[in-house]
C-alpha atoms as a PDB file:
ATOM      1  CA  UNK A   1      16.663 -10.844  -2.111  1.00  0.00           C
ATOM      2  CA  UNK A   2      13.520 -12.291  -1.345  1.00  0.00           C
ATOM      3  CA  UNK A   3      10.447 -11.506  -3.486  1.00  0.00           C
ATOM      4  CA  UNK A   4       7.674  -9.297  -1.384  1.00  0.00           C
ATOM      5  CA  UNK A   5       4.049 -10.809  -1.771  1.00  0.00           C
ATOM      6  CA  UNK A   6       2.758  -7.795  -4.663  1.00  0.00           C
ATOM      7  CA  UNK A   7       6.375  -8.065  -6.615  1.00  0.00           C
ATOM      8  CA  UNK A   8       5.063  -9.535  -9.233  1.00  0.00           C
ATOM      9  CA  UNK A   9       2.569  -6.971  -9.854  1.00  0.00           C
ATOM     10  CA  UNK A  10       4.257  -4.637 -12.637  1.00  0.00           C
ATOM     11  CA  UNK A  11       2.183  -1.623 -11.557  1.00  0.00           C
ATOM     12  CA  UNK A  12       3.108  -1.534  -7.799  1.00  0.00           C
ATOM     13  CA  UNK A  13       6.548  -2.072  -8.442  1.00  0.00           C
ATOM     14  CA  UNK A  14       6.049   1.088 -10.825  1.00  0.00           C
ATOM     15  CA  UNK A  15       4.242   3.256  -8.452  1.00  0.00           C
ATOM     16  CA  UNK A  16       6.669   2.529  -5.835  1.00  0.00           C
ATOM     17  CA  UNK A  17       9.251   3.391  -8.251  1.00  0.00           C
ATOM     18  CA  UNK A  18       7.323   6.859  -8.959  1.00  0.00           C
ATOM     19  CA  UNK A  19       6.874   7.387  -5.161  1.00  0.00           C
ATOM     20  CA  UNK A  20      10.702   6.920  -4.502  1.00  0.00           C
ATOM     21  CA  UNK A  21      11.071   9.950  -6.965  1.00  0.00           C
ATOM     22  CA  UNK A  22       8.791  12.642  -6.068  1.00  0.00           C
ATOM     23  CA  UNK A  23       9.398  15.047  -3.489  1.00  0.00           C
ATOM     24  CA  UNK A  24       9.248  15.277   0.569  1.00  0.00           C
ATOM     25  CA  UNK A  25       5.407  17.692   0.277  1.00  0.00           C
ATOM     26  CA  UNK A  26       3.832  15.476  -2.349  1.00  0.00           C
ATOM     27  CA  UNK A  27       4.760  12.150  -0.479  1.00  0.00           C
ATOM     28  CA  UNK A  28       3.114  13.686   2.632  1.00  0.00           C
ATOM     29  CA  UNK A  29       0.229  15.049   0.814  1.00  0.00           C
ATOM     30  CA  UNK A  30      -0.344  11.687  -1.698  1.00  0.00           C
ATOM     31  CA  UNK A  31       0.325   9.326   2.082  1.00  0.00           C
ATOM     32  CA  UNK A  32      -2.882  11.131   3.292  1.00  0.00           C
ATOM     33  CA  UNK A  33      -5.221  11.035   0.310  1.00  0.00           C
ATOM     34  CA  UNK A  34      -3.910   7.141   0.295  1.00  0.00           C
ATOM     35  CA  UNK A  35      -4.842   6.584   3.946  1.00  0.00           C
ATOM     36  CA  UNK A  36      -8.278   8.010   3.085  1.00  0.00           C
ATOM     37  CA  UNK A  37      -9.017   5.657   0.333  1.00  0.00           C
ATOM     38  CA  UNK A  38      -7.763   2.814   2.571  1.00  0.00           C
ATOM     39  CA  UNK A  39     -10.155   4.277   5.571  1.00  0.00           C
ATOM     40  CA  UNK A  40     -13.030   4.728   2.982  1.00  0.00           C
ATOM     41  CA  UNK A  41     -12.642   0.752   1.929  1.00  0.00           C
ATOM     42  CA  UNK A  42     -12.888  -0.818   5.084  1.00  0.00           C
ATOM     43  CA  UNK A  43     -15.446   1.254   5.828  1.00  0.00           C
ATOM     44  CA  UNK A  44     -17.126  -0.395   2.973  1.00  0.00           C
ATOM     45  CA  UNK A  45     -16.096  -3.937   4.188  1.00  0.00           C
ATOM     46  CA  UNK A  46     -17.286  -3.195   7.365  1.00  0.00           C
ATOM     47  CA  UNK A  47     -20.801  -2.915   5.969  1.00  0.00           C
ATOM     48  CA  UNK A  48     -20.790  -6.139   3.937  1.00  0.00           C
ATOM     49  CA  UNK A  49     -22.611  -9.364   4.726  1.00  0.00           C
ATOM     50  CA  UNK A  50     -19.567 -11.572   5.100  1.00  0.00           C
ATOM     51  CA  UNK A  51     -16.525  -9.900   6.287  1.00  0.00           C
ATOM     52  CA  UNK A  52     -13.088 -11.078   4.902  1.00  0.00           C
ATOM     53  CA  UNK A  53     -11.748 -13.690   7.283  1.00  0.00           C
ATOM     54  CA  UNK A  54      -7.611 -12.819   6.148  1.00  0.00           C
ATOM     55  CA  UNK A  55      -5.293 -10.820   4.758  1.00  0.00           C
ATOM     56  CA  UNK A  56      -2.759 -14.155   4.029  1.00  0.00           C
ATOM     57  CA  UNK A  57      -0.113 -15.750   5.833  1.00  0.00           C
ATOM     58  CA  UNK A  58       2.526 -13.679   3.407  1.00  0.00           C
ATOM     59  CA  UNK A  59       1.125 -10.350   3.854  1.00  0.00           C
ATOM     60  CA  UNK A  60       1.027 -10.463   7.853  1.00  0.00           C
ATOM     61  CA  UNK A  61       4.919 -11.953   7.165  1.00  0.00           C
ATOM     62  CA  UNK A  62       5.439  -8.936   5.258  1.00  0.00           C
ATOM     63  CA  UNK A  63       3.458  -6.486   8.035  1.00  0.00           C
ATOM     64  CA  UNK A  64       5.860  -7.759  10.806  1.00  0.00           C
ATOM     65  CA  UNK A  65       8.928  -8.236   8.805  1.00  0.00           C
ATOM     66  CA  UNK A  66       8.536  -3.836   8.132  1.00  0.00           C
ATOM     67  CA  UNK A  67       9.238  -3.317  11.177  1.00  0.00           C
ATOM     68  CA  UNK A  68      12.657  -4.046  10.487  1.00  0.00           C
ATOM     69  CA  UNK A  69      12.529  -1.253   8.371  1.00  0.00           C
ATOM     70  CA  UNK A  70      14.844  -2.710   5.351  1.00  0.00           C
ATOM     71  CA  UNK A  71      12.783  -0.619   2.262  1.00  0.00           C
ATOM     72  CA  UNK A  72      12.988   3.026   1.350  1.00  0.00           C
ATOM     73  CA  UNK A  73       9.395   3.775   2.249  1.00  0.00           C
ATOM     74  CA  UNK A  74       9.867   2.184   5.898  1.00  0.00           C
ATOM     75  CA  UNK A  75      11.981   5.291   6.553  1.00  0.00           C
ATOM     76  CA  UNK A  76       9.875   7.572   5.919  1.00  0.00           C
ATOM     77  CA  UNK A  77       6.373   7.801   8.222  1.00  0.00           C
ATOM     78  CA  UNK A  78       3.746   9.158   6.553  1.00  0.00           C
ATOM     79  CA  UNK A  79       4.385   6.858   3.970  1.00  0.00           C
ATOM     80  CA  UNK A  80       5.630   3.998   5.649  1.00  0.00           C
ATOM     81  CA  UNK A  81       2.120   4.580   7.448  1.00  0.00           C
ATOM     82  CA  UNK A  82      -0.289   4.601   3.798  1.00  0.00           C
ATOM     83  CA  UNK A  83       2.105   1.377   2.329  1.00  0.00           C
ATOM     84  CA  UNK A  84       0.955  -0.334   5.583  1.00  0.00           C
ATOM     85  CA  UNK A  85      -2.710   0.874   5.848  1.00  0.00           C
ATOM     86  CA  UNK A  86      -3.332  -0.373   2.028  1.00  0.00           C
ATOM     87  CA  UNK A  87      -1.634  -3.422   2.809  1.00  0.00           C
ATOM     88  CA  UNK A  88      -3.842  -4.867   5.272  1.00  0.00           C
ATOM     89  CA  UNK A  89      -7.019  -4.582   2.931  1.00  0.00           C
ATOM     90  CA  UNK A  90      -7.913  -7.010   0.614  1.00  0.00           C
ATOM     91  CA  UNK A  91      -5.455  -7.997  -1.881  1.00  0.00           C
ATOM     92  CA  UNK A  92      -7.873  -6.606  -4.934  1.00  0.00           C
ATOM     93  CA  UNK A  93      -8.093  -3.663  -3.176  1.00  0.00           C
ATOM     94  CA  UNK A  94      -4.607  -2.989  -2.330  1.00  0.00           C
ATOM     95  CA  UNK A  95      -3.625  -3.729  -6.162  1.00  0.00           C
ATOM     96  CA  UNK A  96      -6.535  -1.532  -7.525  1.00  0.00           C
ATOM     97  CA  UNK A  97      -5.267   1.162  -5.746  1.00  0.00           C
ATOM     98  CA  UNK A  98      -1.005   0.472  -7.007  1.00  0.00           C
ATOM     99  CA  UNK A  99      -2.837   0.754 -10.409  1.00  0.00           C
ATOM    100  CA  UNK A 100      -4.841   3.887  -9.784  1.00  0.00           C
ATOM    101  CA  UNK A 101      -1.850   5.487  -8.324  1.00  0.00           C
ATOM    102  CA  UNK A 102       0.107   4.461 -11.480  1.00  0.00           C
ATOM    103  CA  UNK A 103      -1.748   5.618 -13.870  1.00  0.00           C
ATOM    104  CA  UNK A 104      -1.683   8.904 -11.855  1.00  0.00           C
ATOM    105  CA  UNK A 105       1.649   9.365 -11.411  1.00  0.00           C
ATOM    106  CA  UNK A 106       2.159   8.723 -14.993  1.00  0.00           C
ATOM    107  CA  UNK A 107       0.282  11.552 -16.266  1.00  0.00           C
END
């Protein structure tokens, strides 16, 4: 299996783990709060001097390579649709909000 460009970050391998677990309503509900943080951020980055210039070679791999839909989350849109939408911000970003969403989930 080949590694995934955040699988060596222990708390989105966690959340995704968590997210795999909970039910049909609280995906849906938790996909649209996610999308808004993601919206809210690039708003942000839209406003800042110097715009980021990429996401990375492996993370556009990664965007094209879900359309092949091989993980759990691909088959299911709404959140299929929030793991994409984080994805594309800034790698910081994407793994503050794995670790927001983890500590979360954990409580």
């Amino acid at each position: 299996m080949k590694n995934r460009w955040y699988d060596n970050h222990r708390e989105t391998l966690n959340t995704l783990d968590i997210l795999k677990k909970l039910d049909k309503d609280s995906k849906v509900r938790l996909s649209i709060d996610i999308i808004d943080i993601a919206n809210q951020i690039k708003s942000i980055h839209r406003e800042e001097d110097e715009p980021l210039l990429s996401i990375g070679l492996e993370r556009v791999l990664g965007l094209y390579q879900s359309s092949n839909s091989r993980r759990w989350y691909d088959k299911q849109c709404d959140l299929d649709t929030a793991i994409r939408t984080i994805s594309t911000l800034p790698r910081e970003d994407f793994l503050n909000i794995m670790e927001g969403l983890c500590i979360s989930l954990n409580d």
